[in-house]
PDB file of N, CA and C in Angstrom:
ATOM      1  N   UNK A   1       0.838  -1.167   0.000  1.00  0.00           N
ATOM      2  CA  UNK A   1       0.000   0.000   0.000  1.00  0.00           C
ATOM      3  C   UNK A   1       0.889   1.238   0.000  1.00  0.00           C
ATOM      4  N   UNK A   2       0.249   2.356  -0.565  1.00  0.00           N
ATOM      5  CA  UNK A   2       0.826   3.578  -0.158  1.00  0.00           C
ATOM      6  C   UNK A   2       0.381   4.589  -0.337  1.00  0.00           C
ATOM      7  N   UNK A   3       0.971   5.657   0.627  1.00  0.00           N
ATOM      8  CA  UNK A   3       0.068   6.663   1.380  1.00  0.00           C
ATOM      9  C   UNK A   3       0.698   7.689   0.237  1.00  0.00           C
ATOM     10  N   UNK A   4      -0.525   9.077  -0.105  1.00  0.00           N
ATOM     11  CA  UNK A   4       0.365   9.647  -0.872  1.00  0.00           C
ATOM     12  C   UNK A   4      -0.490  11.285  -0.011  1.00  0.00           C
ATOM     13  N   UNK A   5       0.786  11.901   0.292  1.00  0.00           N
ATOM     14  CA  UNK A   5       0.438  13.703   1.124  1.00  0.00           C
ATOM     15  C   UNK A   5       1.053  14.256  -0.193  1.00  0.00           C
ATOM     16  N   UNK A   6      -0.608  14.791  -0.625  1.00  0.00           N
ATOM     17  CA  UNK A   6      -0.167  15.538  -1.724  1.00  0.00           C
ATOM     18  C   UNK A   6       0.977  17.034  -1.556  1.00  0.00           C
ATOM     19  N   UNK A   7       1.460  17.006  -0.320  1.00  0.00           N
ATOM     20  CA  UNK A   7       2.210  18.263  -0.333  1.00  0.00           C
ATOM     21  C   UNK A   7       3.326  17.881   0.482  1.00  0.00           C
ATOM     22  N   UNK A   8       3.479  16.444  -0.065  1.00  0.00           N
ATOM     23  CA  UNK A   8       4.935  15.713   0.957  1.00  0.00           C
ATOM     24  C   UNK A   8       5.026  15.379  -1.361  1.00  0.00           C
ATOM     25  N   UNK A   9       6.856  15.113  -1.556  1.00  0.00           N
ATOM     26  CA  UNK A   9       7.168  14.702  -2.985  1.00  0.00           C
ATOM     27  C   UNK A   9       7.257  13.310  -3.494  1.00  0.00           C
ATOM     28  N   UNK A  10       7.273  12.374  -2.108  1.00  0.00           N
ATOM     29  CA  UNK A  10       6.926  11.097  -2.573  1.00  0.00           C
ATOM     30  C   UNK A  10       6.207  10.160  -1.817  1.00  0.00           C
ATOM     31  N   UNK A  11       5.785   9.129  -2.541  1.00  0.00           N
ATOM     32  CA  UNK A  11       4.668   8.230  -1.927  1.00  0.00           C
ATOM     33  C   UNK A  11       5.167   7.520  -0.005  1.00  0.00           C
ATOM     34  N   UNK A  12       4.649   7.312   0.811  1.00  0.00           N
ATOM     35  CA  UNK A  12       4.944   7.112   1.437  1.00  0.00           C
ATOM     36  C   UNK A  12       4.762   4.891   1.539  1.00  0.00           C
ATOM     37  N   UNK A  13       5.155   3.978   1.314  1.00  0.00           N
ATOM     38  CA  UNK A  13       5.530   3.088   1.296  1.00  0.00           C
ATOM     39  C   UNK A  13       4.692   2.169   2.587  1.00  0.00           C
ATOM     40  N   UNK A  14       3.815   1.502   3.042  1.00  0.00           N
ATOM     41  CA  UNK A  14       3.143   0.657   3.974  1.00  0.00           C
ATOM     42  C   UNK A  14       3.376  -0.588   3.830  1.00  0.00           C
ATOM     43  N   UNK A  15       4.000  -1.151   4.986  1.00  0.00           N
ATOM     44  CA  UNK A  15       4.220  -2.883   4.570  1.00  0.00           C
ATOM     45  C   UNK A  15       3.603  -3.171   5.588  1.00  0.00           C
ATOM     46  N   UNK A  16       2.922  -4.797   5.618  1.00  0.00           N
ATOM     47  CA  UNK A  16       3.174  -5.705   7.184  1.00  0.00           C
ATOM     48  C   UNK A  16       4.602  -5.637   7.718  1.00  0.00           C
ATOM     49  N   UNK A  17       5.472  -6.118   6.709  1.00  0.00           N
ATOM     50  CA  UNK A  17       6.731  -6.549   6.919  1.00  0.00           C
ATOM     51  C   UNK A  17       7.756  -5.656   7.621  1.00  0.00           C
ATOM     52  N   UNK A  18       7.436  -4.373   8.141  1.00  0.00           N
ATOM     53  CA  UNK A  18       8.353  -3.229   8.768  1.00  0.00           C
ATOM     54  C   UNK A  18       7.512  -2.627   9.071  1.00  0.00           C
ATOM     55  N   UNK A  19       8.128  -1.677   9.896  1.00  0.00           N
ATOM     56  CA  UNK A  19       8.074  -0.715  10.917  1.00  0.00           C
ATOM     57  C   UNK A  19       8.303   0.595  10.010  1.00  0.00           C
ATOM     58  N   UNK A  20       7.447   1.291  10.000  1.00  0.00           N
ATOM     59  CA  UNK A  20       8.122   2.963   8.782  1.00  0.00           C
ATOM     60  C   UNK A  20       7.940   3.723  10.023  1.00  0.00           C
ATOM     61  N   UNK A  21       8.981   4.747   9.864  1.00  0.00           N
ATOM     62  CA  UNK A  21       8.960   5.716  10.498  1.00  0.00           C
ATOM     63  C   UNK A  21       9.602   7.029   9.510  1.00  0.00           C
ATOM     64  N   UNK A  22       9.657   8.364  10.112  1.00  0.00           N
ATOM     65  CA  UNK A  22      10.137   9.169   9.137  1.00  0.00           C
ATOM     66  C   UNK A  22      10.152  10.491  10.313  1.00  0.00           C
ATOM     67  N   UNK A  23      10.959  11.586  10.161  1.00  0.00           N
ATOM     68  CA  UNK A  23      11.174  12.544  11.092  1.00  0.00           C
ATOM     69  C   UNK A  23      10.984  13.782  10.163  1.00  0.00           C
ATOM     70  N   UNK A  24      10.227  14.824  10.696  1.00  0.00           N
ATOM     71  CA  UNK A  24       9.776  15.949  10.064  1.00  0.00           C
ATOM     72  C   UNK A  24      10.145  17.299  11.477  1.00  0.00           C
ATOM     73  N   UNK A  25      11.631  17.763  10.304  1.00  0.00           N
ATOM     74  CA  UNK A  25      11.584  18.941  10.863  1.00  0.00           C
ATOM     75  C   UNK A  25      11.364  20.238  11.149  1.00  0.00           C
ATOM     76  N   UNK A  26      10.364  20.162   9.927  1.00  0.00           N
ATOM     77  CA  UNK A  26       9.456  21.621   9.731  1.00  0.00           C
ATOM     78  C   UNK A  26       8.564  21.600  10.514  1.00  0.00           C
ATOM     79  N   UNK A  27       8.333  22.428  11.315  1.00  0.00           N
ATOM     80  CA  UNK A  27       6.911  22.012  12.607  1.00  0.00           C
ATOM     81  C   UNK A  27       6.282  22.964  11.772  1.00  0.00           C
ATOM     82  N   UNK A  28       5.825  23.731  10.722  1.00  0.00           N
ATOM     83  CA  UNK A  28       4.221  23.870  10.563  1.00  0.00           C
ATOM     84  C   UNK A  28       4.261  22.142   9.326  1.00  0.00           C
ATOM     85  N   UNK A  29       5.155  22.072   8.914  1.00  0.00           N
ATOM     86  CA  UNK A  29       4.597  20.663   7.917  1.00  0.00           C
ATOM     87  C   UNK A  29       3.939  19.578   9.193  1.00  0.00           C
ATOM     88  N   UNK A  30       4.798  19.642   9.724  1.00  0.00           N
ATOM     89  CA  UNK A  30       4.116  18.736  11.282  1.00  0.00           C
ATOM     90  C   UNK A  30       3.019  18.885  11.962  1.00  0.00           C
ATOM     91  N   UNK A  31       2.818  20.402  11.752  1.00  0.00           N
ATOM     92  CA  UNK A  31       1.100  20.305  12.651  1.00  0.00           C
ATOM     93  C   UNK A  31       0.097  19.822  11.625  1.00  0.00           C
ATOM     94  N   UNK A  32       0.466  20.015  10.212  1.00  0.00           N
ATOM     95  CA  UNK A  32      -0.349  20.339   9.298  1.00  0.00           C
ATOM     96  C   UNK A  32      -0.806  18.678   9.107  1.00  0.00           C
ATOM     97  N   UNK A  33       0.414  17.450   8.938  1.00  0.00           N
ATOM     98  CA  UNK A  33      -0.115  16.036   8.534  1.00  0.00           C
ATOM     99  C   UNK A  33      -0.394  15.852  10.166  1.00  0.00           C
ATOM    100  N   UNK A  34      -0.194  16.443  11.357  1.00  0.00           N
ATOM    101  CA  UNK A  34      -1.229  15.878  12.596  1.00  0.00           C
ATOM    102  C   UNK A  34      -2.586  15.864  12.351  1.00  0.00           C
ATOM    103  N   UNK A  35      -2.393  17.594  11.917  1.00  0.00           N
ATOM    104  CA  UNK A  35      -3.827  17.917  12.076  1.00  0.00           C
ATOM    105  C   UNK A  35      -4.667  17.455  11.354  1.00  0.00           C
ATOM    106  N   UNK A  36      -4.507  17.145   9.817  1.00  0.00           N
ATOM    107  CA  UNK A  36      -4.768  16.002   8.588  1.00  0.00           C
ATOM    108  C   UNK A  36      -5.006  14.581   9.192  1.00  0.00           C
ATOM    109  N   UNK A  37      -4.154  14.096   9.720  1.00  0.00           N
ATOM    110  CA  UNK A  37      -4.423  12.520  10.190  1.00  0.00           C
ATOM    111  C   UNK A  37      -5.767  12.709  11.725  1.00  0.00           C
ATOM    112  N   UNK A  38      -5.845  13.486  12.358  1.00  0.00           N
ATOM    113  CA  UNK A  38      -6.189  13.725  13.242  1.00  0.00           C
ATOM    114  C   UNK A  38      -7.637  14.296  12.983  1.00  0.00           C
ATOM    115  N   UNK A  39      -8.214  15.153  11.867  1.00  0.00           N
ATOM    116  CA  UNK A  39      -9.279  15.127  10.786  1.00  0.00           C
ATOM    117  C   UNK A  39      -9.641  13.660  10.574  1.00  0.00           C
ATOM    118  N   UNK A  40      -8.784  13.143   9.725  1.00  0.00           N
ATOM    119  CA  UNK A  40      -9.032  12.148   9.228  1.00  0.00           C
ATOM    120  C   UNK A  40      -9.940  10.695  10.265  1.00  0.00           C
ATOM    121  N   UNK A  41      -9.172  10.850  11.505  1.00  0.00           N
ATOM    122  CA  UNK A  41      -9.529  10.006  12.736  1.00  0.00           C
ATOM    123  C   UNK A  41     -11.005   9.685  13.138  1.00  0.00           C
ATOM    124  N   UNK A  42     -11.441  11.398  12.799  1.00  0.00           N
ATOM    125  CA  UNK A  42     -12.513  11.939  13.713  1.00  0.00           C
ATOM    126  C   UNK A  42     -13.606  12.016  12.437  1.00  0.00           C
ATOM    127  N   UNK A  43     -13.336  11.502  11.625  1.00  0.00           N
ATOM    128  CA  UNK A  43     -14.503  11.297  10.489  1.00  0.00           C
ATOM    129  C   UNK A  43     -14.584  12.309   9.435  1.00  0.00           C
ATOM    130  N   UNK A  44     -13.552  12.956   9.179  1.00  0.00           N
ATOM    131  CA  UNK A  44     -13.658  14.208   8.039  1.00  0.00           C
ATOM    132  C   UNK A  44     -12.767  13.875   6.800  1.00  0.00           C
ATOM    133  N   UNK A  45     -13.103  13.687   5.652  1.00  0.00           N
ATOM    134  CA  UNK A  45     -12.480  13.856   4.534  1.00  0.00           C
ATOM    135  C   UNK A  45     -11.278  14.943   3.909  1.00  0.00           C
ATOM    136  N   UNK A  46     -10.356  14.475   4.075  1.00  0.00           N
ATOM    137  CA  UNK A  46      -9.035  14.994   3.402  1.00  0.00           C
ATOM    138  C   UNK A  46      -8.264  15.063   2.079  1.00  0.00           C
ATOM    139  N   UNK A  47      -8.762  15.967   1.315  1.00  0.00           N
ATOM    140  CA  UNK A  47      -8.518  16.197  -0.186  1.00  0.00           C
ATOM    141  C   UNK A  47      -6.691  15.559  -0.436  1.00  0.00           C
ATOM    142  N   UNK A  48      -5.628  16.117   0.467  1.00  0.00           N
ATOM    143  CA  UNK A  48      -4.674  16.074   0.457  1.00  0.00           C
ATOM    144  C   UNK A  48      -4.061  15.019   0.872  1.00  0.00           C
ATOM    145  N   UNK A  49      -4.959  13.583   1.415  1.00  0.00           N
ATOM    146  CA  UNK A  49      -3.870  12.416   1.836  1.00  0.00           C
ATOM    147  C   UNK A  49      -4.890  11.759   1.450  1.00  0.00           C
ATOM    148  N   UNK A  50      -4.729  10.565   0.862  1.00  0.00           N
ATOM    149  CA  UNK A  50      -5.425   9.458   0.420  1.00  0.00           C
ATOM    150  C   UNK A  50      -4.235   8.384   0.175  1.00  0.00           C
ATOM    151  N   UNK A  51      -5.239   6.901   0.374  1.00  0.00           N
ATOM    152  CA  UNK A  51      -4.260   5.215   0.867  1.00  0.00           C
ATOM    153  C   UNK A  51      -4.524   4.665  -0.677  1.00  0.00           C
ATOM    154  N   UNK A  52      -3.625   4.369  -1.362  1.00  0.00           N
ATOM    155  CA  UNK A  52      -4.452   3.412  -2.320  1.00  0.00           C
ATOM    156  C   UNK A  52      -3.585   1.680  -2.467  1.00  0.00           C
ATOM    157  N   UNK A  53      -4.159   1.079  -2.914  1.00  0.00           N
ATOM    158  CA  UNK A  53      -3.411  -0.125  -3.182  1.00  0.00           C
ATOM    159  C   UNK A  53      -3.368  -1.014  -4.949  1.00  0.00           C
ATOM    160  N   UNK A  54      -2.143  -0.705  -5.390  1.00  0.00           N
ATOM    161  CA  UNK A  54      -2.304  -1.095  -7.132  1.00  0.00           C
ATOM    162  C   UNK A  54      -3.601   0.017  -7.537  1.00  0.00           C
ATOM    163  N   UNK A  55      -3.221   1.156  -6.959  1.00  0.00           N
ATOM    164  CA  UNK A  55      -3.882   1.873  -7.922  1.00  0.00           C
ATOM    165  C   UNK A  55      -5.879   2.475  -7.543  1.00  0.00           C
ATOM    166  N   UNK A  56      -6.141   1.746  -6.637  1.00  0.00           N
ATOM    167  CA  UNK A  56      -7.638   1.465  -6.374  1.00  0.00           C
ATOM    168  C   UNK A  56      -7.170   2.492  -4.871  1.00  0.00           C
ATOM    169  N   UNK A  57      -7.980   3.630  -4.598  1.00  0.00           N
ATOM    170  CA  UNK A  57      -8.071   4.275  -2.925  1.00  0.00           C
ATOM    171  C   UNK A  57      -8.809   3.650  -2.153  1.00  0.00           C
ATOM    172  N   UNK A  58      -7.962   3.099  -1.045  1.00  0.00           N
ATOM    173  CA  UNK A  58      -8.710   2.651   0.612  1.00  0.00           C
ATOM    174  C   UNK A  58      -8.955   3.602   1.116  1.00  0.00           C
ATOM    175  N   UNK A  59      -9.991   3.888   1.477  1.00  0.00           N
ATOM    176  CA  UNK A  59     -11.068   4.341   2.463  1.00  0.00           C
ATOM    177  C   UNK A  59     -10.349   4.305   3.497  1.00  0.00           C
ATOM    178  N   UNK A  60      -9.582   5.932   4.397  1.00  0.00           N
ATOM    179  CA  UNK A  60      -8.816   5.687   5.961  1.00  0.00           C
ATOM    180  C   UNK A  60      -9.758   6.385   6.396  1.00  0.00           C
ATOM    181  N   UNK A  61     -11.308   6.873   6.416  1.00  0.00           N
ATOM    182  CA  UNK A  61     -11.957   8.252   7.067  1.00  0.00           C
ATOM    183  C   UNK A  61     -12.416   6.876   8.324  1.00  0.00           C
ATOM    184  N   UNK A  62     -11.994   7.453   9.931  1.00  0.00           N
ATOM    185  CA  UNK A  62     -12.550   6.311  10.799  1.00  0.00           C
ATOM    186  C   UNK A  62     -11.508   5.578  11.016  1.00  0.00           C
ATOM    187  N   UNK A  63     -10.502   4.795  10.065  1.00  0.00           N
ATOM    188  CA  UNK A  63      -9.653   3.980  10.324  1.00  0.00           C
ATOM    189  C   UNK A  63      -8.455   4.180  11.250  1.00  0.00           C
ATOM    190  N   UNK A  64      -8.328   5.416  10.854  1.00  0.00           N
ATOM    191  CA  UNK A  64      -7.137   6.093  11.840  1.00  0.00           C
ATOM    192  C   UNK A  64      -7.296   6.584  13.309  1.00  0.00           C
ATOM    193  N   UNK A  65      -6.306   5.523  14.314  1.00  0.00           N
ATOM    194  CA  UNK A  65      -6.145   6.228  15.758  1.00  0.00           C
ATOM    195  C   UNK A  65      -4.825   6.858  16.125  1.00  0.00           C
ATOM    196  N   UNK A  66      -5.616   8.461  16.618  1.00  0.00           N
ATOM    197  CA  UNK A  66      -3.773   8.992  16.282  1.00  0.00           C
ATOM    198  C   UNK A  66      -4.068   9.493  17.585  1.00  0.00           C
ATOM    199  N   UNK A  67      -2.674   8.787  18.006  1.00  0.00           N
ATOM    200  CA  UNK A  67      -2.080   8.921  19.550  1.00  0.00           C
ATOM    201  C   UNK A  67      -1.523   9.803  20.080  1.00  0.00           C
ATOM    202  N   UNK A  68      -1.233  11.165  20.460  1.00  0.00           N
ATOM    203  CA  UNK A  68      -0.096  11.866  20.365  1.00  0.00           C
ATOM    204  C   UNK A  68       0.221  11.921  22.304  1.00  0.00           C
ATOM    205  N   UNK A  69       1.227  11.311  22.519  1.00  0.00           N
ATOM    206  CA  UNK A  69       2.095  11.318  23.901  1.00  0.00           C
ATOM    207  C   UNK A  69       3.302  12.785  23.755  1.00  0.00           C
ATOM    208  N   UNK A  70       2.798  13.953  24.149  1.00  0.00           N
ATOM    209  CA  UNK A  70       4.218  14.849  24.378  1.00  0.00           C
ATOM    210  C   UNK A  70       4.956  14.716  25.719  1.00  0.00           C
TER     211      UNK A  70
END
């Protein structure tokens, strides 16, 4: 699968098989995919991030639990 932030330059990559992680040091790009995934959580549609797999979009509106521990 893979995730694509239309205002990130490349696809972001989803396996079973690993662990992804990635570090963002622009904190408004950072509030902006919180606040996007965090939309997304709470049942709102996001023009700018969509999941697809071979091409076909999965449905994440609901799917996503975003945790944030500061």
């Amino acid at each position: 699968m893979k995730l694509n932030i239309k205002y990130i330059d490349n696809d972001i990559i989803l396996s079973d098989d690993y662990v992804f992680s990635f570090e963002i040091n622009n904190k408004s790009l950072f509030y902006r995919i919180i606040n996007d995934f965090n939309n997304i959580s709470n049942g709102k549609i996001i023009d700018d991030i969509y999941l697809y797999d071979d091409l076909e979009e999965v449905t994440i509106t609901n799917k996503i639990l975003l945790i944030i521990d500061y």
